[in-house]
N, C-alpha and C. Protein backbone atom coordinates (compact mmCIF):
# COMPACT_ATOMS: atom_id res chain seq x y z
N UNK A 1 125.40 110.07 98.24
CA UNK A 1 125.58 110.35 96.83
C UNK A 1 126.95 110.96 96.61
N UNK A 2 127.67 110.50 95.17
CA UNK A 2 129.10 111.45 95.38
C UNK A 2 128.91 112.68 94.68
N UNK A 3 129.78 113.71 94.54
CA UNK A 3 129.70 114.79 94.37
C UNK A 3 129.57 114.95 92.36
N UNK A 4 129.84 113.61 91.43
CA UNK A 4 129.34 113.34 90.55
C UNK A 4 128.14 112.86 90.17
N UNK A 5 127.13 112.94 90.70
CA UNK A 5 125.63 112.61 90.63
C UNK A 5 125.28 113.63 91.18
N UNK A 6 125.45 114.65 92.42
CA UNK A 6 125.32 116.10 92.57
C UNK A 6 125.18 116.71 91.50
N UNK A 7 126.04 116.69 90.79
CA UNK A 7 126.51 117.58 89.71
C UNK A 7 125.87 117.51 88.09
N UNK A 8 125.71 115.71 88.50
CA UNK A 8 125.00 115.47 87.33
C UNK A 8 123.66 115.81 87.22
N UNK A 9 123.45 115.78 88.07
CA UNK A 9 121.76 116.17 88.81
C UNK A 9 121.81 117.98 88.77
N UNK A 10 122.50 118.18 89.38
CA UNK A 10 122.61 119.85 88.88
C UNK A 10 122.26 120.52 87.88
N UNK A 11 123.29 119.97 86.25
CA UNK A 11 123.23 119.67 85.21
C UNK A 11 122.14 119.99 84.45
N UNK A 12 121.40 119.00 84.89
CA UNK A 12 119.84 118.06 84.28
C UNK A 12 119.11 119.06 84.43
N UNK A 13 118.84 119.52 85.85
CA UNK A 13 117.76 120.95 86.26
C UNK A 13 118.10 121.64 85.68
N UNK A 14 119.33 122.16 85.56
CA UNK A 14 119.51 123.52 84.74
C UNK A 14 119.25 123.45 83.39
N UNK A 15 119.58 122.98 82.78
CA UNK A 15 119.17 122.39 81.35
C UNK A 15 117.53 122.30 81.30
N UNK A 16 116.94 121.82 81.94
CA UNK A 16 115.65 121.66 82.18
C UNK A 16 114.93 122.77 82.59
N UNK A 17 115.65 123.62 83.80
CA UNK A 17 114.91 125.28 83.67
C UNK A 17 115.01 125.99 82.83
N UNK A 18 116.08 125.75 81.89
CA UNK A 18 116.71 127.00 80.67
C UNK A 18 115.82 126.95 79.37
N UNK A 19 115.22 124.98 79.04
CA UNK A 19 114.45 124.89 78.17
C UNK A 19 112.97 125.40 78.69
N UNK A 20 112.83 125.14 80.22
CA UNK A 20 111.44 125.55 80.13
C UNK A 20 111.60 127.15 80.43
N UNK A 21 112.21 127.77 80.47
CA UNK A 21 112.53 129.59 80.60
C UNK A 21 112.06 129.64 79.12
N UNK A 22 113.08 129.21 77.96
CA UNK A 22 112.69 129.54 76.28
C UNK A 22 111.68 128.91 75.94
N UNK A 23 110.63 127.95 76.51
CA UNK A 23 109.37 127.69 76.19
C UNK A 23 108.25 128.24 76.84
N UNK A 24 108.22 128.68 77.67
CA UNK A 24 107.62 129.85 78.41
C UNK A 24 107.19 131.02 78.46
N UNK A 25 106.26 131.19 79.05
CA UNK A 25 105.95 132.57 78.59
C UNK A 25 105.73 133.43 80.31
N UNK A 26 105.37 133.15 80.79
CA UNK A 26 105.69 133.78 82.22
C UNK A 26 106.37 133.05 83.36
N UNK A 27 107.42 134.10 83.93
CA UNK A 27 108.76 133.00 84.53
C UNK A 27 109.24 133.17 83.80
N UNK A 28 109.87 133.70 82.64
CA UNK A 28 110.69 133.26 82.36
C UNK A 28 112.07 133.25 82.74
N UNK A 29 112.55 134.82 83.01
CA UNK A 29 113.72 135.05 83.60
C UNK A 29 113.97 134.57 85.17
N UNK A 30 112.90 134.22 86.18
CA UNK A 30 113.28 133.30 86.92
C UNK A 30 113.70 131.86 86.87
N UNK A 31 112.97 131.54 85.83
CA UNK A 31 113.37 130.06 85.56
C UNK A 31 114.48 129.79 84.87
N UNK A 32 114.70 130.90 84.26
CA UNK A 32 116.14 130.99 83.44
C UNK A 32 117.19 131.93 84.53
N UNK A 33 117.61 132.77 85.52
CA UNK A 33 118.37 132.92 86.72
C UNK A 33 119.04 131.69 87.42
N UNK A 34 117.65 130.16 87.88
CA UNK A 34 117.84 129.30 88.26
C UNK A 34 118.58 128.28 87.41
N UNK A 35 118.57 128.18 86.31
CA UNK A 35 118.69 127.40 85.50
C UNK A 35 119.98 127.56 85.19
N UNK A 36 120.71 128.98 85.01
CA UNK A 36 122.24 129.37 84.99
C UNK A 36 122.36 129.03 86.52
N UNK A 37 122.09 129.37 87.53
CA UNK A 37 122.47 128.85 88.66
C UNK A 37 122.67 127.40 89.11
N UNK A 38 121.84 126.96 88.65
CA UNK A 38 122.62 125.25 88.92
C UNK A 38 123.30 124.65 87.85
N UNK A 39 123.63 125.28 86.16
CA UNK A 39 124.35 125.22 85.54
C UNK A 39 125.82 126.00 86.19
N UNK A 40 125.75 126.49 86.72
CA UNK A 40 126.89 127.40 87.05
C UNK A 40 127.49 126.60 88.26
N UNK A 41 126.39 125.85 89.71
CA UNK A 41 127.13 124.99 90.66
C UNK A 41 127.30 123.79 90.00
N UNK A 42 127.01 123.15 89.08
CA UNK A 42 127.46 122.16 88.53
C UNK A 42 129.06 122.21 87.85
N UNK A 43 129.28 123.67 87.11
CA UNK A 43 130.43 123.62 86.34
C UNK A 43 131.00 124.26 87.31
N UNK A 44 130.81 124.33 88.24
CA UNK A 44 132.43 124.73 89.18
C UNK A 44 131.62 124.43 90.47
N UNK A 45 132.19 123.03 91.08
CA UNK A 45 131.86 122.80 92.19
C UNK A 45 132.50 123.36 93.26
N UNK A 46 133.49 124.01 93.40
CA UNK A 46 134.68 124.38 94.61
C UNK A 46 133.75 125.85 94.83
N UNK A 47 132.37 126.20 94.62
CA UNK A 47 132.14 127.87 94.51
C UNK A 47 132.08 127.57 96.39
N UNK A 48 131.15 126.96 96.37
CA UNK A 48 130.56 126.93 97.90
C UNK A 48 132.20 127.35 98.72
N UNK A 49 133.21 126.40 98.70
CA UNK A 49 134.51 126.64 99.22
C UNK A 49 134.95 128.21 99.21
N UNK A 50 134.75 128.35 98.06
CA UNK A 50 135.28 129.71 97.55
C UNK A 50 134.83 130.86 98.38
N UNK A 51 133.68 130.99 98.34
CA UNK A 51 132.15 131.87 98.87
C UNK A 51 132.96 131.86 100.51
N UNK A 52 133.08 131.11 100.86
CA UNK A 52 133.23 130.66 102.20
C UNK A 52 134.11 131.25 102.45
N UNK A 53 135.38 131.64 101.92
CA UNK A 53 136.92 131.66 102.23
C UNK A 53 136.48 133.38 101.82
N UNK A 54 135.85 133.96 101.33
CA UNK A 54 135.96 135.28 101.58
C UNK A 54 135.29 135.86 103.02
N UNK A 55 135.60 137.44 103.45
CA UNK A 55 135.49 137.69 104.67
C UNK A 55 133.82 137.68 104.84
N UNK A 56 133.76 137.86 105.85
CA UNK A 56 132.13 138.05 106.49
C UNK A 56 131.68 139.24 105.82
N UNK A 57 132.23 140.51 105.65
CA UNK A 57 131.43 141.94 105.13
C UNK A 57 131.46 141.54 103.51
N UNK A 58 132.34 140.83 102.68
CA UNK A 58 132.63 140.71 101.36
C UNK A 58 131.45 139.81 100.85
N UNK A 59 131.06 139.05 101.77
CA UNK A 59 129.83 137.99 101.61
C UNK A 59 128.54 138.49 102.07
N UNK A 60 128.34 139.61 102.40
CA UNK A 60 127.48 140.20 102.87
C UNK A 60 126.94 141.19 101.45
N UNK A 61 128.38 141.55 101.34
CA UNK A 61 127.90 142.62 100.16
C UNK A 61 127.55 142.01 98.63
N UNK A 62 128.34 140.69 98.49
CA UNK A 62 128.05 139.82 97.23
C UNK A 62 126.33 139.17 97.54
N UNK A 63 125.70 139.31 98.62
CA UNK A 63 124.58 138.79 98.62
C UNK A 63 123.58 139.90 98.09
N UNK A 64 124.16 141.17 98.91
CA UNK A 64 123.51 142.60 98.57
C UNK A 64 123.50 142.55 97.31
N UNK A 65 124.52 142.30 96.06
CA UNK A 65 124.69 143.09 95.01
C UNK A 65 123.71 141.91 94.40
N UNK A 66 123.84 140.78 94.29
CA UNK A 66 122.87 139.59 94.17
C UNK A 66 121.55 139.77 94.07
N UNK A 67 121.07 140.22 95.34
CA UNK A 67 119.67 139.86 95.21
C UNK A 67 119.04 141.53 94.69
N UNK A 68 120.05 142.59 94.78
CA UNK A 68 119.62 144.33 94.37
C UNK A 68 119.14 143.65 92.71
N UNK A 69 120.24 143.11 91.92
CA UNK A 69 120.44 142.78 90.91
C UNK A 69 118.99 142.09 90.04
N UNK A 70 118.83 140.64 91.06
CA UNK A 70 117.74 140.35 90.77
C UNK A 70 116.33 140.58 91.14
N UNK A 71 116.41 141.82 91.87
CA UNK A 71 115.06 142.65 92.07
C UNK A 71 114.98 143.92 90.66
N UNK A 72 116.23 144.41 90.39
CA UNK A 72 115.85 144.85 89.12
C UNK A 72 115.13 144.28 88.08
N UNK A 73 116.05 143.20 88.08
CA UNK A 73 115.59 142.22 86.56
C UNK A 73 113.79 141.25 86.99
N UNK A 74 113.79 141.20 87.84
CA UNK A 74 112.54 141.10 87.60
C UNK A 74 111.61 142.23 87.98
N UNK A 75 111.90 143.54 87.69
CA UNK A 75 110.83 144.68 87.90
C UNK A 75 111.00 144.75 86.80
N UNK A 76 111.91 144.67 86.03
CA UNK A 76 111.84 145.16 84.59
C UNK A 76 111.18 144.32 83.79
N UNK A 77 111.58 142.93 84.02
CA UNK A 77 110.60 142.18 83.15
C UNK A 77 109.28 141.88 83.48
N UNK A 78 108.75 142.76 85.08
CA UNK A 78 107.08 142.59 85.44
C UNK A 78 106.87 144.00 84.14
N UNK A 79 107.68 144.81 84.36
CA UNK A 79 106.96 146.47 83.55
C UNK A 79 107.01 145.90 81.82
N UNK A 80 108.14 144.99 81.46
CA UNK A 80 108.05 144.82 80.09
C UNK A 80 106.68 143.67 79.86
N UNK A 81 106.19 142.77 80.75
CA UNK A 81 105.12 141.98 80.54
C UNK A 81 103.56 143.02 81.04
N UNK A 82 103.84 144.28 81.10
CA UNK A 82 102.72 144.85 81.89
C UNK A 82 101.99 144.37 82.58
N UNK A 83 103.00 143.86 83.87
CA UNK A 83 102.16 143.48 85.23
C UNK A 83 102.27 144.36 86.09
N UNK A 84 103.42 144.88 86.18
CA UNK A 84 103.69 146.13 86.97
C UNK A 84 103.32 147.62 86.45
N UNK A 85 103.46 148.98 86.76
CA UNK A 85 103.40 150.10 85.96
C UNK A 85 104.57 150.78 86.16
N UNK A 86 104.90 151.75 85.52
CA UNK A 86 106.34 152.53 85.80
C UNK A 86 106.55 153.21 86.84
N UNK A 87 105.17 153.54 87.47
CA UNK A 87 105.50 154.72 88.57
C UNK A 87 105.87 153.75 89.93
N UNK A 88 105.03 152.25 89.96
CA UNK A 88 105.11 151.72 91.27
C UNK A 88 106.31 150.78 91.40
N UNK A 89 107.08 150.67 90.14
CA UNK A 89 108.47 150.38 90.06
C UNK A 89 109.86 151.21 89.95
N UNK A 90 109.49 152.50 90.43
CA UNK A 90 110.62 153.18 90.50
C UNK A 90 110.99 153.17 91.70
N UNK A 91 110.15 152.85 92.88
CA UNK A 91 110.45 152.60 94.07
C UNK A 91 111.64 151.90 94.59
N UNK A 92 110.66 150.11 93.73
CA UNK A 92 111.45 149.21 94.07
C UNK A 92 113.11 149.23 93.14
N UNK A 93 112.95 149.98 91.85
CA UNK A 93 114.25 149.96 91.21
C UNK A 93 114.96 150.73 92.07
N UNK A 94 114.64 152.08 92.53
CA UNK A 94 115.62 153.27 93.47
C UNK A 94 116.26 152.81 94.34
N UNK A 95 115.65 151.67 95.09
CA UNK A 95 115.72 151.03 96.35
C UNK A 95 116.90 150.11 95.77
N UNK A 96 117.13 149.41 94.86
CA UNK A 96 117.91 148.27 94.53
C UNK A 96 118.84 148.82 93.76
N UNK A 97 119.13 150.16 93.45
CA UNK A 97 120.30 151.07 92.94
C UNK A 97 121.21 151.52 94.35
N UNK A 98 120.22 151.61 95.46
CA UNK A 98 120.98 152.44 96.68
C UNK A 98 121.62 150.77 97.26
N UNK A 99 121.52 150.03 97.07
CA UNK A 99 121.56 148.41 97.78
C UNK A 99 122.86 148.57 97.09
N UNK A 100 122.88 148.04 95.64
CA UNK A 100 123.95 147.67 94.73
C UNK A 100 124.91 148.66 94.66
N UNK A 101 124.99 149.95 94.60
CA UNK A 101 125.87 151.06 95.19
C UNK A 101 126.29 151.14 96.23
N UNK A 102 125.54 150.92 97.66
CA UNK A 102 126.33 150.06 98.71
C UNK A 102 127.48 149.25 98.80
N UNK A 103 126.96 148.11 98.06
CA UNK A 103 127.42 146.54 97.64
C UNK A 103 128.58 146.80 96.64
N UNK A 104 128.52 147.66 95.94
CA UNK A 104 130.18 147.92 95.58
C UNK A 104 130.99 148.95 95.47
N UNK A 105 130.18 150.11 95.45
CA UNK A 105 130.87 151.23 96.35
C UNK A 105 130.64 151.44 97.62
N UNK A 106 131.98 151.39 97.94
CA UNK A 106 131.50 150.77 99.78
C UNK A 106 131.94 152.18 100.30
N UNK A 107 133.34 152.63 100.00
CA UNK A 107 133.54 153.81 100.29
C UNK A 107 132.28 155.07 101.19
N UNK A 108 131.37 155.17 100.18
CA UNK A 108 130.50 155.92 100.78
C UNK A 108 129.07 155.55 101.78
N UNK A 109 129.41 154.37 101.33
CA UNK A 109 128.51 153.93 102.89
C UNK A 109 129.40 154.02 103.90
N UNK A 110 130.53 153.62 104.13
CA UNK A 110 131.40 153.46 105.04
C UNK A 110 131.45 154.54 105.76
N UNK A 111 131.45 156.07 105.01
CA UNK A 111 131.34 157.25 105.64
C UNK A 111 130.20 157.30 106.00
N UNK A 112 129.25 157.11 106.01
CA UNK A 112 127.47 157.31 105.99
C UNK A 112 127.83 156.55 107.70
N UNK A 113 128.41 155.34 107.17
CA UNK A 113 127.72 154.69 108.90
C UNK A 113 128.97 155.16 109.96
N UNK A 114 130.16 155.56 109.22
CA UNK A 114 130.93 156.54 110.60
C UNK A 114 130.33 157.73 110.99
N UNK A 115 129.51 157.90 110.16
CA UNK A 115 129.11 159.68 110.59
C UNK A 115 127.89 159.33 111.33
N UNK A 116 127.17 158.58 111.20
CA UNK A 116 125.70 158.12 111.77
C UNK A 116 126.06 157.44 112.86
N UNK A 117 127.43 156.46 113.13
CA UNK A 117 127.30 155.85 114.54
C UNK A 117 127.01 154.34 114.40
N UNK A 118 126.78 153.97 113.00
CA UNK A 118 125.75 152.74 112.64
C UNK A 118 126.82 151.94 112.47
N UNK A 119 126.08 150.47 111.98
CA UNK A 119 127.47 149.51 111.65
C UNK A 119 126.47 149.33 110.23
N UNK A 120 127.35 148.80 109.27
CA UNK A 120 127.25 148.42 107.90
C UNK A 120 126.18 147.65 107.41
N UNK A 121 125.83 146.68 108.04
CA UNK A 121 124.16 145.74 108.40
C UNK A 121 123.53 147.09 109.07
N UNK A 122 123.96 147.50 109.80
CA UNK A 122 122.29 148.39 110.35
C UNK A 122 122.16 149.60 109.74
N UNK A 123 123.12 150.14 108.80
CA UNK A 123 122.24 150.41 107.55
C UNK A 123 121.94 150.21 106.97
N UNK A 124 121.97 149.06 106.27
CA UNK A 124 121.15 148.80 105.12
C UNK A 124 119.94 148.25 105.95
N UNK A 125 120.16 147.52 106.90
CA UNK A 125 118.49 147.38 107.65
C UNK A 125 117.52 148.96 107.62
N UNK A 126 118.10 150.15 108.12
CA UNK A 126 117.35 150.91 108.05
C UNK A 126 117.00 151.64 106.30
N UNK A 127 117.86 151.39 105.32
CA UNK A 127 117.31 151.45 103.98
C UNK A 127 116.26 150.68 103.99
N UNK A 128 116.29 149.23 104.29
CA UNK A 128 115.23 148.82 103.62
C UNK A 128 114.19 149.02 104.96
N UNK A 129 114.21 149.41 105.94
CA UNK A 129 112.80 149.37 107.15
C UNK A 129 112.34 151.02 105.87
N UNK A 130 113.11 152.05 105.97
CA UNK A 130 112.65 153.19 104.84
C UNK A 130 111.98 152.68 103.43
N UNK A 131 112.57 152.14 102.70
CA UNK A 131 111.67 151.22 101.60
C UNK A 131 110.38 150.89 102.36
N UNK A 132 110.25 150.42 103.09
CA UNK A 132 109.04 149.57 103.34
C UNK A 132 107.72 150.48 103.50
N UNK A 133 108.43 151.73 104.55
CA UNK A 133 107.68 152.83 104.93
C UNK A 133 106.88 153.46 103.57
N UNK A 134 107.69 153.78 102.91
CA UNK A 134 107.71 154.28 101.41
C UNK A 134 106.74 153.57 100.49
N UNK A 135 106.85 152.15 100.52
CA UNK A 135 105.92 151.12 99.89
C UNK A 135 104.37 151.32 100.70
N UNK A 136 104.15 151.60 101.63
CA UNK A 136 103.17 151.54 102.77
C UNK A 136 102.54 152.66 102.00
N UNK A 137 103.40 153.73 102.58
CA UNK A 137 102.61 154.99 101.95
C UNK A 137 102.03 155.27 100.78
N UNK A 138 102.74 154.87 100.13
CA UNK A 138 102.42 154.71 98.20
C UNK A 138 100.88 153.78 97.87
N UNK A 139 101.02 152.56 98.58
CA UNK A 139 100.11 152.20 98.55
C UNK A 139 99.05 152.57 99.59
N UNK A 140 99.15 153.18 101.01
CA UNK A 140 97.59 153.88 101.26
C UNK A 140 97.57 154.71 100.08
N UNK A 141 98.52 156.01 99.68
CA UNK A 141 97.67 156.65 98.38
C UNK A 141 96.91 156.11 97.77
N UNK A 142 97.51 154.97 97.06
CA UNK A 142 96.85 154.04 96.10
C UNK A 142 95.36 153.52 96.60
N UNK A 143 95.00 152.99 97.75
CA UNK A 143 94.10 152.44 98.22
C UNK A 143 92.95 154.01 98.34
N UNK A 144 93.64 154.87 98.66
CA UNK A 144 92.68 156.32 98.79
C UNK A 144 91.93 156.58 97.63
N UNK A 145 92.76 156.73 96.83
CA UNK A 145 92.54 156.83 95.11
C UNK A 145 91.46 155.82 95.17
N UNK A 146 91.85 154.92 94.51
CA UNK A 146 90.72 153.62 94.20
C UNK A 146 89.64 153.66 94.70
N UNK A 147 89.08 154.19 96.39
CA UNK A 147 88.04 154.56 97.42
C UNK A 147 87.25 155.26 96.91
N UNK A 148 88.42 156.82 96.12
CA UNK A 148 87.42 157.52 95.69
C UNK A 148 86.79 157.26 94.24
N UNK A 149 87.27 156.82 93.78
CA UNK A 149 87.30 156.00 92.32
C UNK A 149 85.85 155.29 91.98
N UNK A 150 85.72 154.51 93.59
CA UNK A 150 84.47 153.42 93.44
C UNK A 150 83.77 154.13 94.07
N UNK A 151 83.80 155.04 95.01
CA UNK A 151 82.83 155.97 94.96
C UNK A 151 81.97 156.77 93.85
N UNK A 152 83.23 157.25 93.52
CA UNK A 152 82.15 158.31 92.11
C UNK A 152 81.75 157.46 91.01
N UNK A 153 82.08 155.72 91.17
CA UNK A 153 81.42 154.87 90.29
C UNK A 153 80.38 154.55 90.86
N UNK A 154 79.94 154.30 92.03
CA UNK A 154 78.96 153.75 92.36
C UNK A 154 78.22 154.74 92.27
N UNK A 155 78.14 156.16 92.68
CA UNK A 155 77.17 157.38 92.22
C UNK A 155 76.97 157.31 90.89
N UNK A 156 77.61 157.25 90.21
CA UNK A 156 77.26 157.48 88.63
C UNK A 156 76.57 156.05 88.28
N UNK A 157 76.61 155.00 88.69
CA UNK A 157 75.81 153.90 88.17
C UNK A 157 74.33 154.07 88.67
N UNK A 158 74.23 154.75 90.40
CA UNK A 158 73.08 155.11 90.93
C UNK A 158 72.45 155.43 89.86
N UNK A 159 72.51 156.69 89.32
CA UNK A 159 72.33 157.85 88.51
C UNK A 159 71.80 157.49 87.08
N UNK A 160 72.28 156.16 86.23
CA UNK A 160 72.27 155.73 85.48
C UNK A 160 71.41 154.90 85.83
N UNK A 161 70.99 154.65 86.69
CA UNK A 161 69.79 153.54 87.07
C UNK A 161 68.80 154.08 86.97
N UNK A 162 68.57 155.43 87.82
CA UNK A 162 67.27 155.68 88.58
C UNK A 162 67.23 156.41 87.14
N UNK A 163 67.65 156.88 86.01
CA UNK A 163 68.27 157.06 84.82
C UNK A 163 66.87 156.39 83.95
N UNK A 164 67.25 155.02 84.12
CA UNK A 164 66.64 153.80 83.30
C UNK A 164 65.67 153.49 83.79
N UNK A 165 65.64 154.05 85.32
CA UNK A 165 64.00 153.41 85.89
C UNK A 165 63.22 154.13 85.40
N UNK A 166 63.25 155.59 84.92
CA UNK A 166 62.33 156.72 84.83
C UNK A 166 61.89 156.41 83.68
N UNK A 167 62.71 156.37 82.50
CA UNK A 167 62.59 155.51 81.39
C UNK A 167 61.84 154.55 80.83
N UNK A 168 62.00 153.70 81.49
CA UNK A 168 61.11 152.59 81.24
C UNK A 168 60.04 152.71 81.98
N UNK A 169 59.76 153.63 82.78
CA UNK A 169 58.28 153.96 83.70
C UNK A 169 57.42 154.67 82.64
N UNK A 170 57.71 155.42 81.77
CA UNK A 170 56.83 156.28 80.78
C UNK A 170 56.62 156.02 79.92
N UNK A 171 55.17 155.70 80.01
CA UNK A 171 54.04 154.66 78.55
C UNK A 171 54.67 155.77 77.72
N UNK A 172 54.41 154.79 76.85
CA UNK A 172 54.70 155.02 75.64
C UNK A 172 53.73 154.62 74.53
N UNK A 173 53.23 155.33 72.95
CA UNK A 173 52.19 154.71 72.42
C UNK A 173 52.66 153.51 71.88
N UNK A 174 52.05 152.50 71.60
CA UNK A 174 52.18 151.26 70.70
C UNK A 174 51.49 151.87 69.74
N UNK A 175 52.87 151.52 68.61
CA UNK A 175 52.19 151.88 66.79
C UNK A 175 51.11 151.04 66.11
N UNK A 176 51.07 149.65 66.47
CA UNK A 176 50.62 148.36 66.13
C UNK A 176 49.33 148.59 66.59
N UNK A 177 48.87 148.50 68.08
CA UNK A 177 47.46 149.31 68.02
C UNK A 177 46.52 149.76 67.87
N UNK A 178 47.29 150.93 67.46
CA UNK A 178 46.66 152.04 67.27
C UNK A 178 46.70 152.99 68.48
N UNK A 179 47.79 153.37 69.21
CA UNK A 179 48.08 154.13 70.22
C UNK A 179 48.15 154.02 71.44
N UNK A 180 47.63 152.70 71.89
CA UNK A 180 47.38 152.36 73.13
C UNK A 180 48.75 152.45 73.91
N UNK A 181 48.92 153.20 75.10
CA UNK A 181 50.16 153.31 76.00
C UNK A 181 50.60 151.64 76.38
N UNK A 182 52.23 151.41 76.61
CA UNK A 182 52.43 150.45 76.87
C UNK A 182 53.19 150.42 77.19
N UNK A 183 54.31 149.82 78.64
CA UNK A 183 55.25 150.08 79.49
C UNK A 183 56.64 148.99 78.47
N UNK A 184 57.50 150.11 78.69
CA UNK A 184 58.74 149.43 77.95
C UNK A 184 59.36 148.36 78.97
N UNK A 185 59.90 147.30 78.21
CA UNK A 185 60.65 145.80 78.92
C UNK A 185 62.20 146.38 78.62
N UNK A 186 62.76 145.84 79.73
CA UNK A 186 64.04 145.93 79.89
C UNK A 186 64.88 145.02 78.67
N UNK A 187 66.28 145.28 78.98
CA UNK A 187 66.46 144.61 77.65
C UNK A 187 66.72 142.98 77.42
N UNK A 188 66.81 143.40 78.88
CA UNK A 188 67.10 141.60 79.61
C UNK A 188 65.74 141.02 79.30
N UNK A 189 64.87 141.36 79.19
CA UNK A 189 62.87 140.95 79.08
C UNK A 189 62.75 140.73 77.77
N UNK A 190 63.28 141.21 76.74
CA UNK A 190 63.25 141.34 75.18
C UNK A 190 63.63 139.91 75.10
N UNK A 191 62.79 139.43 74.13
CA UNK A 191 63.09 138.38 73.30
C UNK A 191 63.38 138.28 71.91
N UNK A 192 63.99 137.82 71.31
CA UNK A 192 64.84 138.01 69.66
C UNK A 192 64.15 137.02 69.38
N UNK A 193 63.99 137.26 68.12
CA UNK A 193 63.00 136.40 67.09
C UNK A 193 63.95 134.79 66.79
N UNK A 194 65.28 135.12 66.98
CA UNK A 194 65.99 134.17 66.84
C UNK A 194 66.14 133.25 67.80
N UNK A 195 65.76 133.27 69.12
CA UNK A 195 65.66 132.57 70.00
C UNK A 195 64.61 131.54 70.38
């Protein structure tokens, strides 16, 4: 294929993710990220060249600031669609502020990994092995919580049962009768006149 049917084809998708991003209702800002992205390798084909011709740490850090970037934007748009909550996205935002501050203030990482001994990749490997730790922990809390949660639900439904059993165990007079005791039906047992 030549590099004009690449392109044209490029084109087409992007155009095609951007309309289905504004017709959409979830996805959207991924489908619209992608959609400027192959609009964007279509209108300047020389990027790949470009990308290439910068150094190894400069391409390292344009990937960092990249993907920090688009871990924001989609935490923000999980918390603005309320899929996410605010507290379990400050993590992942904190985490993708210390990335992108890396990624272009380099200065002070640079001191961080002379003083530590580290090289520039193996800190940010150990940021994010720390993220992960951090995510772990947050969520056993989370899982603890919830444990006890369905615990004191399942006691209180006990409770509400044996509640309803006692209940419906104690005759009661029938008015119709003339007093005769008569065990109450559940409500599931009731029949509506309309049925």
């Amino acid at each position: 294929m030549t590099p004009t049917v690449w392109r044209t084809g490029a084109a087409a998708l992007g155009v095609a993710f951007l309309v289905w991003a504004a017709a959409g209702r979830r996805g959207r800002i991924a489908r619209g990220i992608l959609g400027t992205a192959l609009l964007g390798a279509a209108v300047y084909p020389g990027w790949a060249e470009r990308l290439a011709s910068l150094p190894p740490m400069a391409r390292v850090r344009l990937v960092m600031a990249v993907a920090s970037v688009l871990v924001m934007i989609v935490n923000i748009e999980a918390i603005r669609a309320a899929r996410l909550r605010e507290r379990y996205a400050l993590l992942w935002i904190g985490t993708s502020l210390f990335i992108l501050g890396g990624a272009v203030f380099t200065g002070w990482l640079d001191g961080l990994s002379a003083a530590l001994g580290m090289q520039y990749v193996s800190i940010i490997v150990a940021v994010i092995f720390v993220f992960l730790v951090l995510v772990a922990f947050q969520f056993s809390v989370e899982i603890s919580r919830l444990n006890e949660d369905r615990t004191r639900l399942a006691q209180r439904i006990a409770l509400l049962q044996a509640r309803w059993e006692e209940k419906k165990a104690v005759p009661r007079p029938n008015p119709s009768s003339g007093g005769t005791p008569f065990i109450e039906s559940s409500p599931a047992e009731t029949k509506h006149p309309t049925e």
